[in-house]
PDB file of N, CA and C in Angstrom:
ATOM      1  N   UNK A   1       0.819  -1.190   0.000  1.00  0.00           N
ATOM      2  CA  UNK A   1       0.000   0.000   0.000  1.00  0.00           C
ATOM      3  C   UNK A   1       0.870   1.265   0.000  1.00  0.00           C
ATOM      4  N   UNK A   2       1.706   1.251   0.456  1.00  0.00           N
ATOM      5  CA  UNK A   2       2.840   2.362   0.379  1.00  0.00           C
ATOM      6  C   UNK A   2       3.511   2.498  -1.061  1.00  0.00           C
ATOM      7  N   UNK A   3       3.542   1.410  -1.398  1.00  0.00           N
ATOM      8  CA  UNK A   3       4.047   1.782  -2.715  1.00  0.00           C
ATOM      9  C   UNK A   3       2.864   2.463  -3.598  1.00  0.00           C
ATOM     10  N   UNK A   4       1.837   2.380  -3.733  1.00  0.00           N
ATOM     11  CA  UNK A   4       0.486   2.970  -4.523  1.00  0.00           C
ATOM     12  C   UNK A   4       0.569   3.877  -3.919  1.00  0.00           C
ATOM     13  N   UNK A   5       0.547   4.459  -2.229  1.00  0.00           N
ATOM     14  CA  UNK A   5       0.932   5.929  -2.414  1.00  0.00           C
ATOM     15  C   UNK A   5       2.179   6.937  -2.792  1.00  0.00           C
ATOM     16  N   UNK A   6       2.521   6.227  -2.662  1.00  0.00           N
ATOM     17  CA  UNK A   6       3.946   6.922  -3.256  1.00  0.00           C
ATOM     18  C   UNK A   6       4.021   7.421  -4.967  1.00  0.00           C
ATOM     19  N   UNK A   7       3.094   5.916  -5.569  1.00  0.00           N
ATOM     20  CA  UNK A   7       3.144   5.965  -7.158  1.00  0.00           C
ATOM     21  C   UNK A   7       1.984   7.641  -7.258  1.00  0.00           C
ATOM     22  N   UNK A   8       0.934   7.429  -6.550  1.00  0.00           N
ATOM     23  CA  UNK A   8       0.032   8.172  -6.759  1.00  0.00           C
ATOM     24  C   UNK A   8       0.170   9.823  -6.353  1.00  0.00           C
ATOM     25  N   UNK A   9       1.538  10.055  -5.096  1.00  0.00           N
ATOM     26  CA  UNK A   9       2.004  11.237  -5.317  1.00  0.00           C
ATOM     27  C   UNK A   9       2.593  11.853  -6.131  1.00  0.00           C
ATOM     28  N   UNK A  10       3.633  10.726  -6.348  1.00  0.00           N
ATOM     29  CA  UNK A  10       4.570  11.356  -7.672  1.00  0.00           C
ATOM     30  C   UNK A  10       3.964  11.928  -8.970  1.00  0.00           C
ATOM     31  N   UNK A  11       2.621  10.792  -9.032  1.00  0.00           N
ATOM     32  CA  UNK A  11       1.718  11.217 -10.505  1.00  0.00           C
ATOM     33  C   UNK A  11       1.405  12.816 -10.018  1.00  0.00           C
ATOM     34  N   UNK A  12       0.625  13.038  -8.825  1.00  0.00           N
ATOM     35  CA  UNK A  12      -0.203  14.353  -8.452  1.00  0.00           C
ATOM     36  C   UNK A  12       1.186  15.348  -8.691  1.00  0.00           C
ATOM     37  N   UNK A  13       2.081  15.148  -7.976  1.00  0.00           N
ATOM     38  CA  UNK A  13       3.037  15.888  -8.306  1.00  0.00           C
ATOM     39  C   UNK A  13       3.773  16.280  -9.536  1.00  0.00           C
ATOM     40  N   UNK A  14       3.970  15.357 -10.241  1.00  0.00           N
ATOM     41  CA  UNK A  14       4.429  15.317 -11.507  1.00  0.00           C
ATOM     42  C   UNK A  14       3.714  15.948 -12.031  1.00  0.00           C
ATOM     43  N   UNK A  15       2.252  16.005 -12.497  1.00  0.00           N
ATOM     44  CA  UNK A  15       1.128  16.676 -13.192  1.00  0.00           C
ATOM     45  C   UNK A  15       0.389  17.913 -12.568  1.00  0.00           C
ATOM     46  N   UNK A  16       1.095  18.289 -11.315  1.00  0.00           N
ATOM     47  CA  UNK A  16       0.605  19.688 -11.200  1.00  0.00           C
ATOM     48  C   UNK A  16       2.141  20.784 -11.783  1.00  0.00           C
ATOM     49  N   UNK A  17       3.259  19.549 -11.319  1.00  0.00           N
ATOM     50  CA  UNK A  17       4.899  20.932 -11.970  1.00  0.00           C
ATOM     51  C   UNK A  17       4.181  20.683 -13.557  1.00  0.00           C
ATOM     52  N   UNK A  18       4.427  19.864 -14.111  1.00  0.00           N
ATOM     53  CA  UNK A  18       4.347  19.983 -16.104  1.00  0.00           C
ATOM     54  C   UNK A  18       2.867  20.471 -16.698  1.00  0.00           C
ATOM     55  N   UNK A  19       1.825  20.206 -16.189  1.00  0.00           N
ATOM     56  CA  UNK A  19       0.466  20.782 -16.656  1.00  0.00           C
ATOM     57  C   UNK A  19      -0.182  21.744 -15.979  1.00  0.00           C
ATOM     58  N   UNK A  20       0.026  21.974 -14.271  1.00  0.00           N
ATOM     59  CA  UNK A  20      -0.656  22.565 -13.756  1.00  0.00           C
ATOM     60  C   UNK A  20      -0.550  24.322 -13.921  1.00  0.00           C
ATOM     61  N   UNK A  21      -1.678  24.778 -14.015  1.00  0.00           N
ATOM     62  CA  UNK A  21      -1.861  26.262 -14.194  1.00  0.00           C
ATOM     63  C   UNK A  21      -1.132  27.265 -12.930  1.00  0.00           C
ATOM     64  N   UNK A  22      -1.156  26.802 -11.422  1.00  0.00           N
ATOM     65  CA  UNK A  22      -0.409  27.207 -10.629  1.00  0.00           C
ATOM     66  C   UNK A  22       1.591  27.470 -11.169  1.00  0.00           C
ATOM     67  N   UNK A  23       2.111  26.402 -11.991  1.00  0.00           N
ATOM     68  CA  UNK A  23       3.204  26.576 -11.857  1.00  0.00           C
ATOM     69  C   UNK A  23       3.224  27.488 -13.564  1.00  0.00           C
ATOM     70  N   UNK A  24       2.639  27.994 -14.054  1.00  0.00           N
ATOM     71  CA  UNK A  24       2.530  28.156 -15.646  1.00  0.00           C
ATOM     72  C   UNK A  24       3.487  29.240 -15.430  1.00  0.00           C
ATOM     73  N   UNK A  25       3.735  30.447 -14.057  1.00  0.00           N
ATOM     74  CA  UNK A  25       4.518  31.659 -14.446  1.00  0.00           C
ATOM     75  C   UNK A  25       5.802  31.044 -14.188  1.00  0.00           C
ATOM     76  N   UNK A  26       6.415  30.021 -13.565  1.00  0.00           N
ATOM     77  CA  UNK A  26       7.432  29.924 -12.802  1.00  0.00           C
ATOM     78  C   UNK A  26       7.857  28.561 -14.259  1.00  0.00           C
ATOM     79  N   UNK A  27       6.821  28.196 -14.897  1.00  0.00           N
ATOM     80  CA  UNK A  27       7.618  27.178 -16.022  1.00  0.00           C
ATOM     81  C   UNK A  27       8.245  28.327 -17.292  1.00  0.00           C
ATOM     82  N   UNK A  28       9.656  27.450 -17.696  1.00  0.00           N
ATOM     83  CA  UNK A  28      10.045  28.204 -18.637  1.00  0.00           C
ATOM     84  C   UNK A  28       9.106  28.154 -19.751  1.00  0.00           C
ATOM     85  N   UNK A  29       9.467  28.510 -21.134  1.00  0.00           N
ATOM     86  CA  UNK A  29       8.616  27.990 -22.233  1.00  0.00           C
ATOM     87  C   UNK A  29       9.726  27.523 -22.900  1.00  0.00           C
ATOM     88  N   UNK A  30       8.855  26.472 -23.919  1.00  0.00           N
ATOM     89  CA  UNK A  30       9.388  25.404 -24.478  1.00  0.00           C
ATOM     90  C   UNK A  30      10.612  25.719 -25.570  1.00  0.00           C
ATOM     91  N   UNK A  31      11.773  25.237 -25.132  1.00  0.00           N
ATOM     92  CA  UNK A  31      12.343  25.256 -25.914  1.00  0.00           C
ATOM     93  C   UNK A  31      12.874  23.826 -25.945  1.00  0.00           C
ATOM     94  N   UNK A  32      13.085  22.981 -26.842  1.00  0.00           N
ATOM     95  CA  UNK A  32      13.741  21.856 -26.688  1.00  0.00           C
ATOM     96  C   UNK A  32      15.066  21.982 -26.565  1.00  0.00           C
ATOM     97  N   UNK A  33      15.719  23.001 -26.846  1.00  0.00           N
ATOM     98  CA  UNK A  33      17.635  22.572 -27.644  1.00  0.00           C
ATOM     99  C   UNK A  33      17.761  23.499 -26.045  1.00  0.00           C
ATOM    100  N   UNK A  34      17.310  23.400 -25.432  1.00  0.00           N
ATOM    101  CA  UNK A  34      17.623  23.405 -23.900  1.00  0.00           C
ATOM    102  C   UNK A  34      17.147  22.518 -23.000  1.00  0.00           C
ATOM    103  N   UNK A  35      18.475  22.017 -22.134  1.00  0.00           N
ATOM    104  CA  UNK A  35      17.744  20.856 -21.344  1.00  0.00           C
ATOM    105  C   UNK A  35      17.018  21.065 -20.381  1.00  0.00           C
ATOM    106  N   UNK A  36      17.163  22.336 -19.288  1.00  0.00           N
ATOM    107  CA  UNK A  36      16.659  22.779 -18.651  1.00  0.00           C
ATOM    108  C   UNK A  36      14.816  22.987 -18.711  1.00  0.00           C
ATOM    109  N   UNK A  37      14.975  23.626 -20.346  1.00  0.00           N
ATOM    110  CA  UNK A  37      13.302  23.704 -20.300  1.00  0.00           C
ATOM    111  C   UNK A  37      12.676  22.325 -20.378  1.00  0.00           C
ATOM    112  N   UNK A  38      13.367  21.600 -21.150  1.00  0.00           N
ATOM    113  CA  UNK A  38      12.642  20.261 -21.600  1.00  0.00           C
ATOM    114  C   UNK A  38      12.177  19.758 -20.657  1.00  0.00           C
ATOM    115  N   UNK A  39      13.000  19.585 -19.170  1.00  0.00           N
ATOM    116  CA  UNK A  39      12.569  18.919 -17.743  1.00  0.00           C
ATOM    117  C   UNK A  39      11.110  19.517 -17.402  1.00  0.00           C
ATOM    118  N   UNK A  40      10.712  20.465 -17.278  1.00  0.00           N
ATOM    119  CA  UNK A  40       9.446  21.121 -17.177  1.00  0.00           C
ATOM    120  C   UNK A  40       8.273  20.666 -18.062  1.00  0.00           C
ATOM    121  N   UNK A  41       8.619  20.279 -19.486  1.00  0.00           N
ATOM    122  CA  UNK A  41       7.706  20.139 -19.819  1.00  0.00           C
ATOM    123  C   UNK A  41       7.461  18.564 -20.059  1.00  0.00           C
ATOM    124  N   UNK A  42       8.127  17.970 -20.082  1.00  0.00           N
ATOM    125  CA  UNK A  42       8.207  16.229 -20.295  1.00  0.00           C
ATOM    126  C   UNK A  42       8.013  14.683 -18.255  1.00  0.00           C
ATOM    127  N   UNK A  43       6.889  14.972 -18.569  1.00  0.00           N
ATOM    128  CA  UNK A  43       6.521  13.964 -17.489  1.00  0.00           C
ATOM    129  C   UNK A  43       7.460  12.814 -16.964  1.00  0.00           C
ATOM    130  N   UNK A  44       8.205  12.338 -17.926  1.00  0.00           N
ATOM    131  CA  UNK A  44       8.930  11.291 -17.738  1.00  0.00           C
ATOM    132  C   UNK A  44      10.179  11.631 -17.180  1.00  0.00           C
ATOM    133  N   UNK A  45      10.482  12.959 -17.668  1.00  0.00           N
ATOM    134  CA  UNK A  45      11.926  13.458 -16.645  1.00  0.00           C
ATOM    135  C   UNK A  45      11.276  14.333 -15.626  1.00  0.00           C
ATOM    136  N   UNK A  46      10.578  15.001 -15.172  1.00  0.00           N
ATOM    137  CA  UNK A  46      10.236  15.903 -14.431  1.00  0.00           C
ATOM    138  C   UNK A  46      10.158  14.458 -12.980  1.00  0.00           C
ATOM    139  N   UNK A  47       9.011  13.714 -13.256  1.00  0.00           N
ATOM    140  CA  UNK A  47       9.014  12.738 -12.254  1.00  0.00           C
ATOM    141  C   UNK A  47       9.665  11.357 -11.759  1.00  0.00           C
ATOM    142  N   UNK A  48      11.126  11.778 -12.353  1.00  0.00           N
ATOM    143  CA  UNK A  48      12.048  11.161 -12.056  1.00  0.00           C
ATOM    144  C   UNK A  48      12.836  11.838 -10.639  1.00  0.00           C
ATOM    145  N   UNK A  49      12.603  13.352 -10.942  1.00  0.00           N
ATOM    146  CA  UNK A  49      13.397  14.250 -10.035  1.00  0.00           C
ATOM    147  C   UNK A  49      12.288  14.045  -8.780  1.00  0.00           C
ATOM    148  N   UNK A  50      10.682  14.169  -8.960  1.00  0.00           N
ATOM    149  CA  UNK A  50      10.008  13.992  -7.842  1.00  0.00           C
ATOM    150  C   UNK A  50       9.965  13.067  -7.468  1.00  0.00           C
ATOM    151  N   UNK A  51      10.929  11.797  -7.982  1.00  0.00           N
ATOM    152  CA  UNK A  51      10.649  10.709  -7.178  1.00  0.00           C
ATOM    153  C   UNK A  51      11.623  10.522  -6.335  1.00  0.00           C
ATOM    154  N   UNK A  52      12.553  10.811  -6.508  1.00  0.00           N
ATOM    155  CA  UNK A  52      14.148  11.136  -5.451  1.00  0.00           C
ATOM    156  C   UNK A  52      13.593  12.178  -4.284  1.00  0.00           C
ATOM    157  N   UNK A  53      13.247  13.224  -4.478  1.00  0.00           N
ATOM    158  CA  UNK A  53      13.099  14.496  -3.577  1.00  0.00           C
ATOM    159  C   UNK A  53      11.736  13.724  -2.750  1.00  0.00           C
ATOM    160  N   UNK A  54      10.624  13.165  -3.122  1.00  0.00           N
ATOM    161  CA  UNK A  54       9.907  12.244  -2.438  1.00  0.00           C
ATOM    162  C   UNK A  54      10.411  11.134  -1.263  1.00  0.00           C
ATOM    163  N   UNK A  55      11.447  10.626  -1.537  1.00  0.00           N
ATOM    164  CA  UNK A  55      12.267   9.622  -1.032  1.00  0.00           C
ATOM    165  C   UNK A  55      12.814  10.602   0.475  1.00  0.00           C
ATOM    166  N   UNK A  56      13.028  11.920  -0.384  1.00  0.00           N
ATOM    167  CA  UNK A  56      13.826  13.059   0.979  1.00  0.00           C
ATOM    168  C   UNK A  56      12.483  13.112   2.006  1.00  0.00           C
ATOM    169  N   UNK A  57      11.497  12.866   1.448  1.00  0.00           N
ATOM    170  CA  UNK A  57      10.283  13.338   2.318  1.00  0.00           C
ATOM    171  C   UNK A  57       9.784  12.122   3.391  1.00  0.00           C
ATOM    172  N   UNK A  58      10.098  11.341   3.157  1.00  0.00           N
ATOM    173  CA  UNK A  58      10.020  10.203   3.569  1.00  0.00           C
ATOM    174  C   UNK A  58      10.047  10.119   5.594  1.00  0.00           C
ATOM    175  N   UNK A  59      10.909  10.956   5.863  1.00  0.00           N
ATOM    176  CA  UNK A  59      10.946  10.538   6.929  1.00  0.00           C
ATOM    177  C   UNK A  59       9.792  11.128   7.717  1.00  0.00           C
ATOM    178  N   UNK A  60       9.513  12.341   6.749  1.00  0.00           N
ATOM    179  CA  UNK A  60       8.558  13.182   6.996  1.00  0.00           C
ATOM    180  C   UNK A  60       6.689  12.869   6.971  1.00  0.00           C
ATOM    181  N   UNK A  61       6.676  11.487   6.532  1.00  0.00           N
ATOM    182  CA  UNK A  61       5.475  11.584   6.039  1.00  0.00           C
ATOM    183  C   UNK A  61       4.770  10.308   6.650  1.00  0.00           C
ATOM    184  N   UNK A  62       3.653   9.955   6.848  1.00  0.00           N
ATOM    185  CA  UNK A  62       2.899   8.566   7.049  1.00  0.00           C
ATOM    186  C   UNK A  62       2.620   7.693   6.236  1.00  0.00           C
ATOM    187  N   UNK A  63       2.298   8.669   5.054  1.00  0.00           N
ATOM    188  CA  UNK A  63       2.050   7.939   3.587  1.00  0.00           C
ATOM    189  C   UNK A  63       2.877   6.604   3.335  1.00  0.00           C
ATOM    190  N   UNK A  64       4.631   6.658   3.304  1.00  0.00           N
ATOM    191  CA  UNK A  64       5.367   5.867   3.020  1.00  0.00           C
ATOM    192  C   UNK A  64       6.589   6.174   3.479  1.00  0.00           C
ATOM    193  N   UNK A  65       7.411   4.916   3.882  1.00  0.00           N
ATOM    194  CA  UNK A  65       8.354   4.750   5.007  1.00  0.00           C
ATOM    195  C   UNK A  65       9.489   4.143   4.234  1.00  0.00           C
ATOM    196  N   UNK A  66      10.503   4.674   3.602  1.00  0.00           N
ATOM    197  CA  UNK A  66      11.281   3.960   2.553  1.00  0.00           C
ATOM    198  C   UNK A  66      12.838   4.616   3.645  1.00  0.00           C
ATOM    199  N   UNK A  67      13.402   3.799   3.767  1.00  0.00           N
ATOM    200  CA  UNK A  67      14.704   4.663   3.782  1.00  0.00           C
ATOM    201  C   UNK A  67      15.846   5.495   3.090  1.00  0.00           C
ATOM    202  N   UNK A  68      16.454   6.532   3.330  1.00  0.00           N
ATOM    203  CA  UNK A  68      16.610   7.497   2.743  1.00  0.00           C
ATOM    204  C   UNK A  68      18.174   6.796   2.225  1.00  0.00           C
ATOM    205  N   UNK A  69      18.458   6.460   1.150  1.00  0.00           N
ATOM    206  CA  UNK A  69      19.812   6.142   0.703  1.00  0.00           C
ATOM    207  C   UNK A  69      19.805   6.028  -0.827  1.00  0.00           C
ATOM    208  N   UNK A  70      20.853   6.283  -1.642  1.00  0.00           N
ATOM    209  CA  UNK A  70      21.227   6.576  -2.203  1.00  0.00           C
ATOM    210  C   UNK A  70      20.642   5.375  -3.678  1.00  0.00           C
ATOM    211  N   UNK A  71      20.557   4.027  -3.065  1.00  0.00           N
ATOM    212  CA  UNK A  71      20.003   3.274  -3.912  1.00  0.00           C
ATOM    213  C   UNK A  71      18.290   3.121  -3.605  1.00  0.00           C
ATOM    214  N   UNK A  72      17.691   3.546  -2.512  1.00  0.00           N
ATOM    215  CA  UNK A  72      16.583   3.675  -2.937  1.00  0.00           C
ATOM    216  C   UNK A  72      15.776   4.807  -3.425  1.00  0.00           C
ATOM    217  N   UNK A  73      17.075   5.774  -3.077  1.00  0.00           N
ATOM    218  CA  UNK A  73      15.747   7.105  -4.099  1.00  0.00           C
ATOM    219  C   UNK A  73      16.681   6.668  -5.617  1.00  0.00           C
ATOM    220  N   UNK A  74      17.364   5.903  -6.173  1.00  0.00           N
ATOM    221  CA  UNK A  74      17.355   5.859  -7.562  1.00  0.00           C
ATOM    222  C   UNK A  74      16.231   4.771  -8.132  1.00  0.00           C
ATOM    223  N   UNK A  75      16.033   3.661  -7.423  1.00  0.00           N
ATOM    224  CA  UNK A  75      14.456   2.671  -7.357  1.00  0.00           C
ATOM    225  C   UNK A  75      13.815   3.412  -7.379  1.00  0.00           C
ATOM    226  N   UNK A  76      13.551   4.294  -6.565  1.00  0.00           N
ATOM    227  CA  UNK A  76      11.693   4.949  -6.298  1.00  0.00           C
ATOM    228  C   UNK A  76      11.962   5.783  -7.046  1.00  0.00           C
ATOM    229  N   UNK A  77      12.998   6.617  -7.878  1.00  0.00           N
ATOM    230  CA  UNK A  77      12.369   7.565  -8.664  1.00  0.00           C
ATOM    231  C   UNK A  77      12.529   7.089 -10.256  1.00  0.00           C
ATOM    232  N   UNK A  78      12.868   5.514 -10.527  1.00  0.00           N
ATOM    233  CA  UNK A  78      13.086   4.968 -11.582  1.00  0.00           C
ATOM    234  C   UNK A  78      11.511   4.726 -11.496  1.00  0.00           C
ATOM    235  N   UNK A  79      10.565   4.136 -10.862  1.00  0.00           N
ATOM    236  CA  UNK A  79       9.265   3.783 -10.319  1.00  0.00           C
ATOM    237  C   UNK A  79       8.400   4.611 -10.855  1.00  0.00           C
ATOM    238  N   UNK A  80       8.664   6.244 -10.006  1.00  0.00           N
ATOM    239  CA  UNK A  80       8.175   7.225 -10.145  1.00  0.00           C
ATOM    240  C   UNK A  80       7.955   7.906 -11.513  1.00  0.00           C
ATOM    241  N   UNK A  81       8.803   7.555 -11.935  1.00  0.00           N
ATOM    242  CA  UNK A  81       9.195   8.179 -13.549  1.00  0.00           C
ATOM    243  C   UNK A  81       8.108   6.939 -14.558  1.00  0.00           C
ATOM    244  N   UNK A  82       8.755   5.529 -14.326  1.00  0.00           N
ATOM    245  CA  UNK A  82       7.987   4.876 -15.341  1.00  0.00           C
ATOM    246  C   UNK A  82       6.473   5.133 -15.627  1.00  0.00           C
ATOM    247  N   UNK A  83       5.758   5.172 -13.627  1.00  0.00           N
ATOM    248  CA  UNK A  83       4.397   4.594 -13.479  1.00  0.00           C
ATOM    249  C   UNK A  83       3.806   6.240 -13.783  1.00  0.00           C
ATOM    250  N   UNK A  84       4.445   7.280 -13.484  1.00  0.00           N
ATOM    251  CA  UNK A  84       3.402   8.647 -13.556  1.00  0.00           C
ATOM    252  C   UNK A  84       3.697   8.856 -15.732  1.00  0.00           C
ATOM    253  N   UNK A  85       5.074   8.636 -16.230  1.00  0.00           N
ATOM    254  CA  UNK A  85       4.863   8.587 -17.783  1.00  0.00           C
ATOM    255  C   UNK A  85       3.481   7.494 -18.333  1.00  0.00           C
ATOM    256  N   UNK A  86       3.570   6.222 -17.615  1.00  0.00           N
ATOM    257  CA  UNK A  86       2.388   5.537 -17.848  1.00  0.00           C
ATOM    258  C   UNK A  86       1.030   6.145 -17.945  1.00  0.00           C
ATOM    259  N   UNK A  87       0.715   6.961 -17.070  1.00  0.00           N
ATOM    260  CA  UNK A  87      -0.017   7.699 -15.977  1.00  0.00           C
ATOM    261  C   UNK A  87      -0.696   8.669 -16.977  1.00  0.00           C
ATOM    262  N   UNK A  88       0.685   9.348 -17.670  1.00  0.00           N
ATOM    263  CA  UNK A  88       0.136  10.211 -18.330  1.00  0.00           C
ATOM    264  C   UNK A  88      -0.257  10.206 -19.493  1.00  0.00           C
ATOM    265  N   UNK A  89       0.154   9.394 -20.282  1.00  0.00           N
ATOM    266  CA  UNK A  89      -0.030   8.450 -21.806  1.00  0.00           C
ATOM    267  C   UNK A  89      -1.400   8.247 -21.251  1.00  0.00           C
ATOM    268  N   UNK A  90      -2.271   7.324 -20.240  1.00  0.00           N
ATOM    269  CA  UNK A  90      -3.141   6.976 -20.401  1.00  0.00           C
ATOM    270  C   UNK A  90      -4.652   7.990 -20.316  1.00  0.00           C
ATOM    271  N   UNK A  91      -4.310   9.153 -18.920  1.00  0.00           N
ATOM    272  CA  UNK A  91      -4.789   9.865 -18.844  1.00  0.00           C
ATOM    273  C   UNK A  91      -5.069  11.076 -18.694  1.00  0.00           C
ATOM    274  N   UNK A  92      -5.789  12.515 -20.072  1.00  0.00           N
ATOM    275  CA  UNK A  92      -5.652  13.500 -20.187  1.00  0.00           C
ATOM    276  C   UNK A  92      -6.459  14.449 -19.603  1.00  0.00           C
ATOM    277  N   UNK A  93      -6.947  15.366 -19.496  1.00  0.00           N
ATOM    278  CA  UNK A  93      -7.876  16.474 -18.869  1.00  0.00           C
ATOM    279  C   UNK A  93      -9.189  15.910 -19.438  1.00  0.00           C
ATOM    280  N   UNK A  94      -9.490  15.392 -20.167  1.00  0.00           N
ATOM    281  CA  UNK A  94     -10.662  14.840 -20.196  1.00  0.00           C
ATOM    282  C   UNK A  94     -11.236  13.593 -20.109  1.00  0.00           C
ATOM    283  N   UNK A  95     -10.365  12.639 -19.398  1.00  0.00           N
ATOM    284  CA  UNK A  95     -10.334  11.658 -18.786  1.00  0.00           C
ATOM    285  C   UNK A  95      -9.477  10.908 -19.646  1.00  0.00           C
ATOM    286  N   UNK A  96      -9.968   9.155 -20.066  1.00  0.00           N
ATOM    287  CA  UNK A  96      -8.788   8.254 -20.612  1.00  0.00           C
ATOM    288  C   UNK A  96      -8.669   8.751 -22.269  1.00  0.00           C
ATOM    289  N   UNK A  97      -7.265   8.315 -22.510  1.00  0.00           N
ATOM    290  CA  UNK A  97      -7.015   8.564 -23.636  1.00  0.00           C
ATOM    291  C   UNK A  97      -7.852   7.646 -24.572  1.00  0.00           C
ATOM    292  N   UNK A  98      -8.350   7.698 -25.739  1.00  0.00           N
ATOM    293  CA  UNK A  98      -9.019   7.316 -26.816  1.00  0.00           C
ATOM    294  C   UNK A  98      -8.569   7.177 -27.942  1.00  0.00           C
ATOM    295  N   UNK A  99      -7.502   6.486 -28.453  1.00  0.00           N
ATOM    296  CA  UNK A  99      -7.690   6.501 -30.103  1.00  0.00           C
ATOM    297  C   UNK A  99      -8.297   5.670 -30.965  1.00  0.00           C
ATOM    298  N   UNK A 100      -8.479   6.402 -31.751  1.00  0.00           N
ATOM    299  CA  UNK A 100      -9.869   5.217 -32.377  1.00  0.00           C
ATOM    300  C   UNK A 100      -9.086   5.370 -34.222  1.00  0.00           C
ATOM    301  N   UNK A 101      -8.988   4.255 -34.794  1.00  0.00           N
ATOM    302  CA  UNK A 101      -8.774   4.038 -36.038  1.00  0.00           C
ATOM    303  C   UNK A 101      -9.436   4.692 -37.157  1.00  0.00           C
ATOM    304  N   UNK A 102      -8.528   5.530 -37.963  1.00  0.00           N
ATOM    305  CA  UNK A 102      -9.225   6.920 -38.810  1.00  0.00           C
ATOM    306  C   UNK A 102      -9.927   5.757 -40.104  1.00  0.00           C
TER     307      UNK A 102
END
């Protein structure tokens, strides 16, 4: 059960830094041929970083009890990264993704 919360912060987190309207003044704009911006806007690296800095929170929290070392915030934010990119492929602002054959 700790691990589903953990997956399910990183998603909330992940998708309020890259989509959410709160962070829109503080995100750069898109430039790709910078790496810096790209992290902001790409789910799959953004919640790689929240899954490490999550790991820092850890001691802090009830949610989930992981210990703080060096090989498990690279697990939990390898985790973090796969399951919230999953996360987001499947689901958009208007619920699940849909493609339907033209």
């Amino acid at each position: 059960m700790q691990l589903l919360h953990f997956i399910l912060a990183a998603y909330g987190m992940t998708f309020i830094i890259v989509y959410g309207k709160i962070f829109e003044d503080l995100r750069p704009e898109k430039d790709y041929s910078k790496k810096w911006n790209t992290l902001f806007h790409c789910p799959l690296c953004m919640s790689f970083h929240v899954g490490w800095f999550m790991v820092l929170l850890s001691p802090y929290t009830e949610l989930w009890n992981y210990e703080v070392s060096l090989t498990n915030m690279f697990i939990l934010a390898c985790v973090s990264s796969g399951t919230s990119y999953f996360l987001s492929m499947l689901v958009n602002d208007f619920g699940f993704r849909i493609n339907t054959p033209k």
